[in-house]
Each structure stands twice: as C-alpha cells, then as structure tokens.
PDB file of N, CA and C in Angstrom:
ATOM      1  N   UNK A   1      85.346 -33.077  67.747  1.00  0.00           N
ATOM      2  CA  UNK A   1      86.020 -32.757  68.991  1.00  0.00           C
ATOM      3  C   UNK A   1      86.817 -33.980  69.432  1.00  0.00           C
ATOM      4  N   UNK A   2      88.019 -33.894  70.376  1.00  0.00           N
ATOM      5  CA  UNK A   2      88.826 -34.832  70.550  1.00  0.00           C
ATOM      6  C   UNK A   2      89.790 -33.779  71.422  1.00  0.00           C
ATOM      7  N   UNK A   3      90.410 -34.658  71.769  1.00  0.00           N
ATOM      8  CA  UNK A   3      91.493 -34.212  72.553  1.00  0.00           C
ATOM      9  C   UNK A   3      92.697 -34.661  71.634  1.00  0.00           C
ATOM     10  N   UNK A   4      93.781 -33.966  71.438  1.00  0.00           N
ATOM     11  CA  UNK A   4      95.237 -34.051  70.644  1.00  0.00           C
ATOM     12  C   UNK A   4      96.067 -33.251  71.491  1.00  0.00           C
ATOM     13  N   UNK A   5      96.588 -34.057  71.975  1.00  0.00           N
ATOM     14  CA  UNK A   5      97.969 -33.494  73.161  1.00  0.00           C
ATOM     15  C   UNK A   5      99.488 -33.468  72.460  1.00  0.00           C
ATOM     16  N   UNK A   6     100.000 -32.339  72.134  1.00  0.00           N
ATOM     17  CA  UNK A   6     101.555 -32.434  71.756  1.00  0.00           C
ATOM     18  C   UNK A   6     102.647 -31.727  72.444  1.00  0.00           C
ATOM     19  N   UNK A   7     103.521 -33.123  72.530  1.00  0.00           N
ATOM     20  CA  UNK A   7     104.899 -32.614  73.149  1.00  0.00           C
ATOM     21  C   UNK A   7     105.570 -31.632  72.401  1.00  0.00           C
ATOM     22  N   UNK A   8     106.293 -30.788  72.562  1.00  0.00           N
ATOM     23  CA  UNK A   8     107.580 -30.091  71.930  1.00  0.00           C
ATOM     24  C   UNK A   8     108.329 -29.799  72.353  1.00  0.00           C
ATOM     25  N   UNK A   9     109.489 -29.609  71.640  1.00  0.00           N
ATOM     26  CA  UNK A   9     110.623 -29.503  72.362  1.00  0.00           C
ATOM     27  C   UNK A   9     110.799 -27.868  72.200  1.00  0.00           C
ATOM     28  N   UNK A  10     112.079 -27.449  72.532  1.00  0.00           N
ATOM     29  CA  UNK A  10     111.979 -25.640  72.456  1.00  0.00           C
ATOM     30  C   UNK A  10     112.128 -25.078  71.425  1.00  0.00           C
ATOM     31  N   UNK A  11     112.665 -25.596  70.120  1.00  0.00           N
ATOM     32  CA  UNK A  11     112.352 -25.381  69.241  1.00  0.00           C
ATOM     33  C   UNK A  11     111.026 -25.375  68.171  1.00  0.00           C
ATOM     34  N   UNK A  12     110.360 -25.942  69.128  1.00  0.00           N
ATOM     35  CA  UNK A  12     108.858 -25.517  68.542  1.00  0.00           C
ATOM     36  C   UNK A  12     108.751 -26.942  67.896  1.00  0.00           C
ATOM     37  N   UNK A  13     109.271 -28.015  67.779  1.00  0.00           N
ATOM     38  CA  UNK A  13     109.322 -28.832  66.781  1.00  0.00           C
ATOM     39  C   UNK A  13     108.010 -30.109  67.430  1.00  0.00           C
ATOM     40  N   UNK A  14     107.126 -30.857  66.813  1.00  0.00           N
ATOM     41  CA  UNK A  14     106.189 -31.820  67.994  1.00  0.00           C
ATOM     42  C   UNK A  14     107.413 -33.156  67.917  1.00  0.00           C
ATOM     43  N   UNK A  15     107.088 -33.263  69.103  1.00  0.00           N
ATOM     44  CA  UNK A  15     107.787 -34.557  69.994  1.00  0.00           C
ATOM     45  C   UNK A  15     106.861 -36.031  70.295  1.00  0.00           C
ATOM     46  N   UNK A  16     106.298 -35.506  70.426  1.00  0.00           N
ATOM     47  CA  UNK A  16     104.894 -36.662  70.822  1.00  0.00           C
ATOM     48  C   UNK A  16     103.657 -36.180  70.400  1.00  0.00           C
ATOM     49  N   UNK A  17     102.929 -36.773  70.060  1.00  0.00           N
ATOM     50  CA  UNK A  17     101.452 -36.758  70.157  1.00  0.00           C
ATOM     51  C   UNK A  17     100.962 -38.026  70.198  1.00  0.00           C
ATOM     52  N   UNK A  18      99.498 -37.458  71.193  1.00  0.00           N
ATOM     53  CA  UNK A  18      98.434 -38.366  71.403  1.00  0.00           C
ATOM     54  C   UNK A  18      97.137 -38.049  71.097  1.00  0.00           C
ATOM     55  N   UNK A  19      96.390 -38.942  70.592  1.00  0.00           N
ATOM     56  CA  UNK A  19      95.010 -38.810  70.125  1.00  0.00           C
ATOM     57  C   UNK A  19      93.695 -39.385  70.430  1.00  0.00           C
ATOM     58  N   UNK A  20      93.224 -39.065  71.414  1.00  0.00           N
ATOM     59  CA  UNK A  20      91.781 -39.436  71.683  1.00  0.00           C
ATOM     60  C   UNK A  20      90.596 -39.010  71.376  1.00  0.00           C
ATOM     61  N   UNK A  21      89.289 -39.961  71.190  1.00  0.00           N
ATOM     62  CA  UNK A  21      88.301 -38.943  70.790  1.00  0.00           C
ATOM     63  C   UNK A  21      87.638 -38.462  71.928  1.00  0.00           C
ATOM     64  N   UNK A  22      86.280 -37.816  71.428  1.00  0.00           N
ATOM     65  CA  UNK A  22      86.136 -36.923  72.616  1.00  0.00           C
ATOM     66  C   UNK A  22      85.586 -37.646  74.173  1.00  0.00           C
ATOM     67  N   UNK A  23      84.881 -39.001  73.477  1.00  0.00           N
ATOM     68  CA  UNK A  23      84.166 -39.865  74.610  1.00  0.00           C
ATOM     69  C   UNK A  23      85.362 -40.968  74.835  1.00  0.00           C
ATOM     70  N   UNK A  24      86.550 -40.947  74.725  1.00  0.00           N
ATOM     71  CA  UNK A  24      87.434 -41.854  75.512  1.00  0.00           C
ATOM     72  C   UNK A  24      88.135 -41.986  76.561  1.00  0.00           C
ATOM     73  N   UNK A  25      87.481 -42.127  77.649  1.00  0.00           N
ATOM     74  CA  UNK A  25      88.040 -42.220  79.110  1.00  0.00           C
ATOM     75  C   UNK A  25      89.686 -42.094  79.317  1.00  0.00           C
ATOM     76  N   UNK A  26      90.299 -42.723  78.573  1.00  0.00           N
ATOM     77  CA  UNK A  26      91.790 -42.993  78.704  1.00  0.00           C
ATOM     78  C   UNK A  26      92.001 -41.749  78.055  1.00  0.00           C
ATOM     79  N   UNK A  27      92.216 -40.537  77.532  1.00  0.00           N
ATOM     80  CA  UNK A  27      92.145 -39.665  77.838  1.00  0.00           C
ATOM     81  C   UNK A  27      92.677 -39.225  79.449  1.00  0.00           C
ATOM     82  N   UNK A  28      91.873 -38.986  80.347  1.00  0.00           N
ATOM     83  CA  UNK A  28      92.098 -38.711  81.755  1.00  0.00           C
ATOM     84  C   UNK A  28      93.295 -39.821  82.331  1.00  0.00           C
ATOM     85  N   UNK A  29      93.597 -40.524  81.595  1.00  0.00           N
ATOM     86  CA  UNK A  29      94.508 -41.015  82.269  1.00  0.00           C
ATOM     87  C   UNK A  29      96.374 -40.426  81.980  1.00  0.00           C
ATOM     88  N   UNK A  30      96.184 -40.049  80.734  1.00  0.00           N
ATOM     89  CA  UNK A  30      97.604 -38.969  80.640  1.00  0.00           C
ATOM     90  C   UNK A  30      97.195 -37.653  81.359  1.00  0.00           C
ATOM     91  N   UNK A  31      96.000 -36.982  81.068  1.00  0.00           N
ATOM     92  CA  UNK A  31      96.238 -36.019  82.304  1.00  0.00           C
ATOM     93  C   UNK A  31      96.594 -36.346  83.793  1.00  0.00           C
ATOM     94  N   UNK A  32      96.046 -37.258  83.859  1.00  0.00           N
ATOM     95  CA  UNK A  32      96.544 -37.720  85.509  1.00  0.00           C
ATOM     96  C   UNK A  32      97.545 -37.837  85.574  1.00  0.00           C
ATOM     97  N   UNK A  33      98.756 -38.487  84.771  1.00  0.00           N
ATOM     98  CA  UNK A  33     100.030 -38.771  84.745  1.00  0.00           C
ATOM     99  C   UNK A  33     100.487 -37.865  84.702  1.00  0.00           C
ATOM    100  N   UNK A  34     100.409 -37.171  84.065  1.00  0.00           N
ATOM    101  CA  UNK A  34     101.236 -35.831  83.875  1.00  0.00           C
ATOM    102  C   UNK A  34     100.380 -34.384  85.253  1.00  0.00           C
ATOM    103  N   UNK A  35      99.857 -34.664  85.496  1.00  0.00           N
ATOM    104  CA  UNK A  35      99.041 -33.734  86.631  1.00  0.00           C
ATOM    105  C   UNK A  35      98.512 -32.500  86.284  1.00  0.00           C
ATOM    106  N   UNK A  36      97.364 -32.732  85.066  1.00  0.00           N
ATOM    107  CA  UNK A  36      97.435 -31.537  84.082  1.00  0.00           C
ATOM    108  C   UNK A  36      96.087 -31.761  84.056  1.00  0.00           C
ATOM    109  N   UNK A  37      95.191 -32.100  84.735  1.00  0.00           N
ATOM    110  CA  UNK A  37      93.332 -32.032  85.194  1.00  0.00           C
ATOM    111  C   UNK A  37      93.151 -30.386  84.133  1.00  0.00           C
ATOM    112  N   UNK A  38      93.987 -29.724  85.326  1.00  0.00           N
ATOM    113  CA  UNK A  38      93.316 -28.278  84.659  1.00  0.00           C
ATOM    114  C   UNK A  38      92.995 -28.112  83.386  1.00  0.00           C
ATOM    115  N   UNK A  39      94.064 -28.885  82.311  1.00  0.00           N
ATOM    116  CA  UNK A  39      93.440 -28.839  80.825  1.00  0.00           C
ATOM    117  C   UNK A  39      92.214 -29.411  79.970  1.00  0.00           C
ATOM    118  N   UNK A  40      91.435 -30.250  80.889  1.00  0.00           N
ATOM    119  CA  UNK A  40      90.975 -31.378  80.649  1.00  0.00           C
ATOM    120  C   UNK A  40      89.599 -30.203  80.486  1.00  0.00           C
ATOM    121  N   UNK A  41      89.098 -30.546  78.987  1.00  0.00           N
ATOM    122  CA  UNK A  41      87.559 -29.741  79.114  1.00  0.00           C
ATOM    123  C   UNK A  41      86.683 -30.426  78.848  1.00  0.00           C
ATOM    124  N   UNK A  42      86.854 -31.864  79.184  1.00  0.00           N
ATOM    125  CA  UNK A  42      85.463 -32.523  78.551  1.00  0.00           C
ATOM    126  C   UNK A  42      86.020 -33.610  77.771  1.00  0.00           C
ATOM    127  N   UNK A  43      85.197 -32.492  76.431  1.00  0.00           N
ATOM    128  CA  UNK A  43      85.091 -33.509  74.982  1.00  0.00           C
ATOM    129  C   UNK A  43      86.226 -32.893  74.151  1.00  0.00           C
ATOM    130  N   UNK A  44      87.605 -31.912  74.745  1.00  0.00           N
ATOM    131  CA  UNK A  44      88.536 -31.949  74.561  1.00  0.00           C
ATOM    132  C   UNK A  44      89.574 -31.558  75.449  1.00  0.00           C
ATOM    133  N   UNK A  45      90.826 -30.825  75.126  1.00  0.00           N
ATOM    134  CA  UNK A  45      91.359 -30.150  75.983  1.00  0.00           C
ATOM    135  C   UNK A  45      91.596 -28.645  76.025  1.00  0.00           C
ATOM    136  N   UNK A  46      91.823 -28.335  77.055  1.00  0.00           N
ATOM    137  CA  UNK A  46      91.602 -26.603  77.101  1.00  0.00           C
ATOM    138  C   UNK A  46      91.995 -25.613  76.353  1.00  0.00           C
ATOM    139  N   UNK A  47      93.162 -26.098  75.352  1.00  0.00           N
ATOM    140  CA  UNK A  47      94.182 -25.128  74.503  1.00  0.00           C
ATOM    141  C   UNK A  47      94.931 -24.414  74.996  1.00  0.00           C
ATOM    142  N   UNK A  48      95.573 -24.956  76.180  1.00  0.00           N
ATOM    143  CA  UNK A  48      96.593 -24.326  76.841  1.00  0.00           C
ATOM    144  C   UNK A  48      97.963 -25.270  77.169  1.00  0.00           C
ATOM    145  N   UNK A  49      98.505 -24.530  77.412  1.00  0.00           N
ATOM    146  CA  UNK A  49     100.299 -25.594  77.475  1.00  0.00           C
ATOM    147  C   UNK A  49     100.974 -25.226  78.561  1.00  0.00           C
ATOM    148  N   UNK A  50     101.603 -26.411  78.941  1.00  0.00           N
ATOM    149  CA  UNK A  50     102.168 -25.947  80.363  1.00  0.00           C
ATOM    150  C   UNK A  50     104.106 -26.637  79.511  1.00  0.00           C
ATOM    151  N   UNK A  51     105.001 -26.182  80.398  1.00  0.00           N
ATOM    152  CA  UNK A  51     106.184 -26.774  80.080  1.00  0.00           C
ATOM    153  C   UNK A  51     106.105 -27.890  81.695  1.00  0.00           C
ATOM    154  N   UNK A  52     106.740 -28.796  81.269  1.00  0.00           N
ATOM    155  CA  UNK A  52     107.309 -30.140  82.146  1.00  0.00           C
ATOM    156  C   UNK A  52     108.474 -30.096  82.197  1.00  0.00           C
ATOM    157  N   UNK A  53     109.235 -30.562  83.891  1.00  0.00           N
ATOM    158  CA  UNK A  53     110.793 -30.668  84.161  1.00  0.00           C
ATOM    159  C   UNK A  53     110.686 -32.013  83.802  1.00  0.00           C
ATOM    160  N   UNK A  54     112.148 -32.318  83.704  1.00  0.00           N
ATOM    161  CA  UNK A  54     112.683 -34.020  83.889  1.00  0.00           C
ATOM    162  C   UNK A  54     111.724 -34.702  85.115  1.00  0.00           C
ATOM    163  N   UNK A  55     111.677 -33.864  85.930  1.00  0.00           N
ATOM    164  CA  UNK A  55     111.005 -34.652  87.303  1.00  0.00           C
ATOM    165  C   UNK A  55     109.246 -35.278  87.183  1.00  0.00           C
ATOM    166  N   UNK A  56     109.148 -33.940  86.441  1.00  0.00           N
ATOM    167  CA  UNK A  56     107.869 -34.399  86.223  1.00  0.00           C
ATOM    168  C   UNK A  56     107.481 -35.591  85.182  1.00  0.00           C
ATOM    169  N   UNK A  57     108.158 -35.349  83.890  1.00  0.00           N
ATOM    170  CA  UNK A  57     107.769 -36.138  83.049  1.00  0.00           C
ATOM    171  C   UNK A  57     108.388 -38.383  83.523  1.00  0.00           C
ATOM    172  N   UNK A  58     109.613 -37.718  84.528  1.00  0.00           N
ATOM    173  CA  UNK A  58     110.101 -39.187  85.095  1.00  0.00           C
ATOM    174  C   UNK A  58     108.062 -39.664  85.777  1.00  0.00           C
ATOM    175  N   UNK A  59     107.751 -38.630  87.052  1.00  0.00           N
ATOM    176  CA  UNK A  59     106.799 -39.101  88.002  1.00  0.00           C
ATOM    177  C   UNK A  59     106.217 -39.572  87.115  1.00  0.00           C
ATOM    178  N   UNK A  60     105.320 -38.992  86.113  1.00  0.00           N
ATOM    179  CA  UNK A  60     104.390 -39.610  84.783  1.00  0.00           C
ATOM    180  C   UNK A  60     104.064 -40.982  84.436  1.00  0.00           C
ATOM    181  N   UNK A  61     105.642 -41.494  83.900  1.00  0.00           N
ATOM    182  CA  UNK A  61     106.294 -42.699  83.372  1.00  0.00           C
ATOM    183  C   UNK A  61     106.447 -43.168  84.471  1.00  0.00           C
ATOM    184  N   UNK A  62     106.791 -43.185  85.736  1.00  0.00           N
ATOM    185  CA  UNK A  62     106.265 -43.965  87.085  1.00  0.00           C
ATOM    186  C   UNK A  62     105.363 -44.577  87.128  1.00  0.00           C
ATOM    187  N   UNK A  63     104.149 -43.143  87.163  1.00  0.00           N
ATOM    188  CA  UNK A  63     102.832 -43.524  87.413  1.00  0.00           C
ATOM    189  C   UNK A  63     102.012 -44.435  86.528  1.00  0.00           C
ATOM    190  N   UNK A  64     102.177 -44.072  85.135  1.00  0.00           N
ATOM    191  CA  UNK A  64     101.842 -45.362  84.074  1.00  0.00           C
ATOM    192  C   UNK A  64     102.387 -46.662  84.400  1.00  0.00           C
ATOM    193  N   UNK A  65     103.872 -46.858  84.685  1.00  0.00           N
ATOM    194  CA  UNK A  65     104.079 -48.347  85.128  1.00  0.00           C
ATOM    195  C   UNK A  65     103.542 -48.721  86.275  1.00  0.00           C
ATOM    196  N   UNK A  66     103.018 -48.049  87.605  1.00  0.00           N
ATOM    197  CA  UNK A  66     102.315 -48.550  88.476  1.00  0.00           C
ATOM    198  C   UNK A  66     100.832 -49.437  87.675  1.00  0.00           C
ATOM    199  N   UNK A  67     100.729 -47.918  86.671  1.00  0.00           N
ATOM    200  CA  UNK A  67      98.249 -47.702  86.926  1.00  0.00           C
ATOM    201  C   UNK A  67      98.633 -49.700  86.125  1.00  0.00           C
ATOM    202  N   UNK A  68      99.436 -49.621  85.325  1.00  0.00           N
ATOM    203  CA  UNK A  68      99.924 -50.809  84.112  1.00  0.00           C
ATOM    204  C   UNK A  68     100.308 -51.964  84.627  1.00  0.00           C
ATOM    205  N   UNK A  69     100.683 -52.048  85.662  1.00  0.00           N
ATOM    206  CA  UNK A  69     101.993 -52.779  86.003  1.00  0.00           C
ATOM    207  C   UNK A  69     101.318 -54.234  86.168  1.00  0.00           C
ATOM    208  N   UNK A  70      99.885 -54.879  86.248  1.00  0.00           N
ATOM    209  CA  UNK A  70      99.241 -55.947  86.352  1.00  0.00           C
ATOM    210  C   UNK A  70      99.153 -56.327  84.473  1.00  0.00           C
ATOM    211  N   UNK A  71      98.893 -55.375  83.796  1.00  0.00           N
ATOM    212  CA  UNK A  71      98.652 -55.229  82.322  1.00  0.00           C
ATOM    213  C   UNK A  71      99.299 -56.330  81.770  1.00  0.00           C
ATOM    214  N   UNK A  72      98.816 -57.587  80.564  1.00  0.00           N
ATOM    215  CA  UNK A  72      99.613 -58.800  79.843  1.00  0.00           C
ATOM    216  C   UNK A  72     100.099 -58.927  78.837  1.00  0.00           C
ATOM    217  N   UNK A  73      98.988 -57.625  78.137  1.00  0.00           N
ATOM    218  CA  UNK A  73      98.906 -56.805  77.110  1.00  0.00           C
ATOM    219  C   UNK A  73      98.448 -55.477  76.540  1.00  0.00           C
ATOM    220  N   UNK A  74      99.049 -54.657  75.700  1.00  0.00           N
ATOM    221  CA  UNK A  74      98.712 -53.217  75.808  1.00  0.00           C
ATOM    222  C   UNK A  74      97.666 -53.017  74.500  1.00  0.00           C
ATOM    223  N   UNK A  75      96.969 -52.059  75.416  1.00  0.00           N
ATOM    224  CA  UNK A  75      95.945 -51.484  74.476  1.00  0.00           C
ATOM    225  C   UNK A  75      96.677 -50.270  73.643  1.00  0.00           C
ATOM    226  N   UNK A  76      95.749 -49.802  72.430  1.00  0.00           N
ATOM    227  CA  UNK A  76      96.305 -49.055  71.720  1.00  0.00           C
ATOM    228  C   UNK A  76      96.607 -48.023  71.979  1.00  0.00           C
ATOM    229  N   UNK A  77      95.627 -47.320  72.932  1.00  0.00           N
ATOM    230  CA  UNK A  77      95.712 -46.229  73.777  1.00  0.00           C
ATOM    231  C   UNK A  77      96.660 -46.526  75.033  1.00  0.00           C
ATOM    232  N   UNK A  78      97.010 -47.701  75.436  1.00  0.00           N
ATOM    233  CA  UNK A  78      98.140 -47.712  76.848  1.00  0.00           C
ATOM    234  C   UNK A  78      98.927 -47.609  76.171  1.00  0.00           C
ATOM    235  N   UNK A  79      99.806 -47.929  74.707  1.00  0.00           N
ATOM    236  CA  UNK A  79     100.605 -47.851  73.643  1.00  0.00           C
ATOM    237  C   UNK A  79     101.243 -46.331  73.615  1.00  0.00           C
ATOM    238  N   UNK A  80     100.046 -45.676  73.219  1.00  0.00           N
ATOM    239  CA  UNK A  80     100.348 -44.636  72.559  1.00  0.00           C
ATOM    240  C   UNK A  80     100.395 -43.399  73.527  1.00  0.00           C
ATOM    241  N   UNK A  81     100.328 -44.103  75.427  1.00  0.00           N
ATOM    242  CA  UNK A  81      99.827 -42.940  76.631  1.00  0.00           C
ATOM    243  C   UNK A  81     101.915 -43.264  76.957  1.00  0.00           C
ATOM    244  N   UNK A  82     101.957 -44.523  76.313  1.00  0.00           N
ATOM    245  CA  UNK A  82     103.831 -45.081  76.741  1.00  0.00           C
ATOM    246  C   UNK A  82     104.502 -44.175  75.989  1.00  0.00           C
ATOM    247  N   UNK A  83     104.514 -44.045  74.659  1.00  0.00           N
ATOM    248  CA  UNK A  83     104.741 -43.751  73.827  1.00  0.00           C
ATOM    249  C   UNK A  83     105.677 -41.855  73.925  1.00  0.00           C
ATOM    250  N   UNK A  84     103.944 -41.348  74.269  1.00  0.00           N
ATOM    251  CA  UNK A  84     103.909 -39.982  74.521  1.00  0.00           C
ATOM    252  C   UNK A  84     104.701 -39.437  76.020  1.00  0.00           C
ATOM    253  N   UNK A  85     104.815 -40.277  76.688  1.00  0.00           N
ATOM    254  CA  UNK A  85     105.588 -39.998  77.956  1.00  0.00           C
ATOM    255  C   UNK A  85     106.985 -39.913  77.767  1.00  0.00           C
ATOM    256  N   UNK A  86     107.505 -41.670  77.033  1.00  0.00           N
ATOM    257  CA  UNK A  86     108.645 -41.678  76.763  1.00  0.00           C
ATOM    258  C   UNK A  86     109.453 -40.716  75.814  1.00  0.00           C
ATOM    259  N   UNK A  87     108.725 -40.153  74.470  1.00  0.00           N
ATOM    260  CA  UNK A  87     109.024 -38.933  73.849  1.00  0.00           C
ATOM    261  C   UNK A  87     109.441 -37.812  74.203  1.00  0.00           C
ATOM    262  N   UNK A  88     108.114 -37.420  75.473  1.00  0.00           N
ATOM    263  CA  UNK A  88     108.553 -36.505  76.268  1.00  0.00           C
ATOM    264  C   UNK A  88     109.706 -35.973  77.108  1.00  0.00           C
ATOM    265  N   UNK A  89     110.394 -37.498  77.545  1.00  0.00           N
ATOM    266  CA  UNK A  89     111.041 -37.550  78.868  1.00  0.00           C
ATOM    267  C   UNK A  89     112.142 -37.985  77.947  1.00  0.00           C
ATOM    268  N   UNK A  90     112.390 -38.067  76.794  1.00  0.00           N
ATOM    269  CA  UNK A  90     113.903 -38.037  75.936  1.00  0.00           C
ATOM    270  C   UNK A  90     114.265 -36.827  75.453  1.00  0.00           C
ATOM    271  N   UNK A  91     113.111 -35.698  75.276  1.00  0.00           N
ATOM    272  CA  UNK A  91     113.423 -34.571  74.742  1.00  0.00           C
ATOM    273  C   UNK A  91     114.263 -33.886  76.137  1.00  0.00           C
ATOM    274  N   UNK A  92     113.092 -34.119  77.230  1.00  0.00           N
ATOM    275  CA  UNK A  92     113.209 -32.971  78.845  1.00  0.00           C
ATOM    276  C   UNK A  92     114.495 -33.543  79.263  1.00  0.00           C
ATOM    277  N   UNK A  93     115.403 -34.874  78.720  1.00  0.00           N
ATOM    278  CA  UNK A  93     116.842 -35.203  79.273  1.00  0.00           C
ATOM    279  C   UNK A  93     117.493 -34.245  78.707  1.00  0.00           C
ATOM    280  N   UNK A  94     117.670 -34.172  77.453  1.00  0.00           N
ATOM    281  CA  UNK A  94     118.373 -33.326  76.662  1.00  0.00           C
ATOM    282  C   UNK A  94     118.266 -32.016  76.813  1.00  0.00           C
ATOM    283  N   UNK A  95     116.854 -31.607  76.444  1.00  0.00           N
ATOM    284  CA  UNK A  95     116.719 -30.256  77.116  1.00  0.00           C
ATOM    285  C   UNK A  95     116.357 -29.760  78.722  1.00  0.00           C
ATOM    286  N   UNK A  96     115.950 -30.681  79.167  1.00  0.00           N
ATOM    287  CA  UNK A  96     115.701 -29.869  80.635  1.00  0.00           C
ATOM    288  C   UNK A  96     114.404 -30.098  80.795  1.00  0.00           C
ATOM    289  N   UNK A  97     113.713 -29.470  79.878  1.00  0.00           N
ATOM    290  CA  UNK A  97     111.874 -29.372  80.047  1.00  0.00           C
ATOM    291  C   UNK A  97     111.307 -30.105  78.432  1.00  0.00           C
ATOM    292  N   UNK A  98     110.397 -29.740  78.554  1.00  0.00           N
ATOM    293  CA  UNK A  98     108.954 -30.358  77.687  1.00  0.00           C
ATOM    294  C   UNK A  98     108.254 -29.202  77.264  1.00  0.00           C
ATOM    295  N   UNK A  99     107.580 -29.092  76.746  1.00  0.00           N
ATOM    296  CA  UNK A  99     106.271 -28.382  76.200  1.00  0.00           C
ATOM    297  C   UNK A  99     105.233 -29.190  76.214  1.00  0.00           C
ATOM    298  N   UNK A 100     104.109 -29.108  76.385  1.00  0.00           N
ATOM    299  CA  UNK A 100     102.750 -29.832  75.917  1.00  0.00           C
ATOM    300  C   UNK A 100     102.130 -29.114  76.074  1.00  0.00           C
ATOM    301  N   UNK A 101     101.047 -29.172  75.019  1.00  0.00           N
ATOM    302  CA  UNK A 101     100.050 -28.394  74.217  1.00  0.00           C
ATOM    303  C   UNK A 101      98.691 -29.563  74.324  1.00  0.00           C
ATOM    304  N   UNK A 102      97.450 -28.789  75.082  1.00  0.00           N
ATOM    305  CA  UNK A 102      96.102 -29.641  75.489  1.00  0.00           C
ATOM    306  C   UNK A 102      95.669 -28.775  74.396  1.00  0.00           C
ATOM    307  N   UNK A 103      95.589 -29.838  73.318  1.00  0.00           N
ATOM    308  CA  UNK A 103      94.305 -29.093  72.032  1.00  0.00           C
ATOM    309  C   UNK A 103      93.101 -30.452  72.198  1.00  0.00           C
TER     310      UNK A 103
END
C-alpha cells in the first residue's frame, strides 16, 4: 500500500507523479496543497480524481513556498511534492485544468 498520485493532462497522458509509502506523513502535505483531504485514505489514497484550474494548482505552489520557505535544503519528498505541483501547473497553463488521480 502507498499512495501514487498522478497528474494528467486531457489527453490521458501522466504529467506528474508522486510516490509515498503508506506510513509517510509528507504524503498529507500535497493533499493539503492541493485541498484534496477527501482522497486521503490512510495507508493510501481513495482512487478517485478530481480535475484542478490554473488557480488552484497556482494556490498549491504558493502554499508549498510558504509550508518551505524557512527550508536550506530539500528533502526528497519536498523535491518531488515541487516537482509534482510544478508539472501540474505547466500542463493547467496550457490547458486550463489538471487531472489528478489519488491511487
């Protein structure tokens, strides 16, 4: 069990992914960014997908540079929570929205 979160764009194609296992706190911290609790089941995520506007996926990438913004150096998981936002929020310019998928 684990949580594996993927972006897509509308063509169905993945954009981002992120990978946590099932006992890793940071985890809850891209749901928080993205405001997506509801997917969150634990020791994974719910298997459900919501689409994201530009607005949202900008607030996200906000909110990570705030939770971060003391940070000297990044962990692998603050890496890869940057990573998955910024993916996101290059597809939702171009297209408008996002996909993400809580597996």
């Amino acid at each position: 069990m684990g949580h594996d979160i993927s972006g897509y764009n509308k063509a169905g194609e993945e954009i981002a992914y992120a990978r946590f296992s099932m006992g890793n706190h940071n985890a809850t911290i891209l749901y928080n960014l993205l405001d997506a609790n509801n997917y969150y089941a634990g020791v994974s995520g719910s298997g459900g997908s919501s689409t994201f506007s530009i607005q949202q996926i900008e607030k996200a990438l906000n909110g990570y540079k705030q939770f971060y913004k003391n940070s000297h150096f990044l962990t692998l998981d603050q890496k890869q929570i940057s990573e998955f936002i910024q993916n996101c929020l290059a597809t939702a310019k171009v297209e408008g929205s996002v996909g993400v998928y809580f597996g």
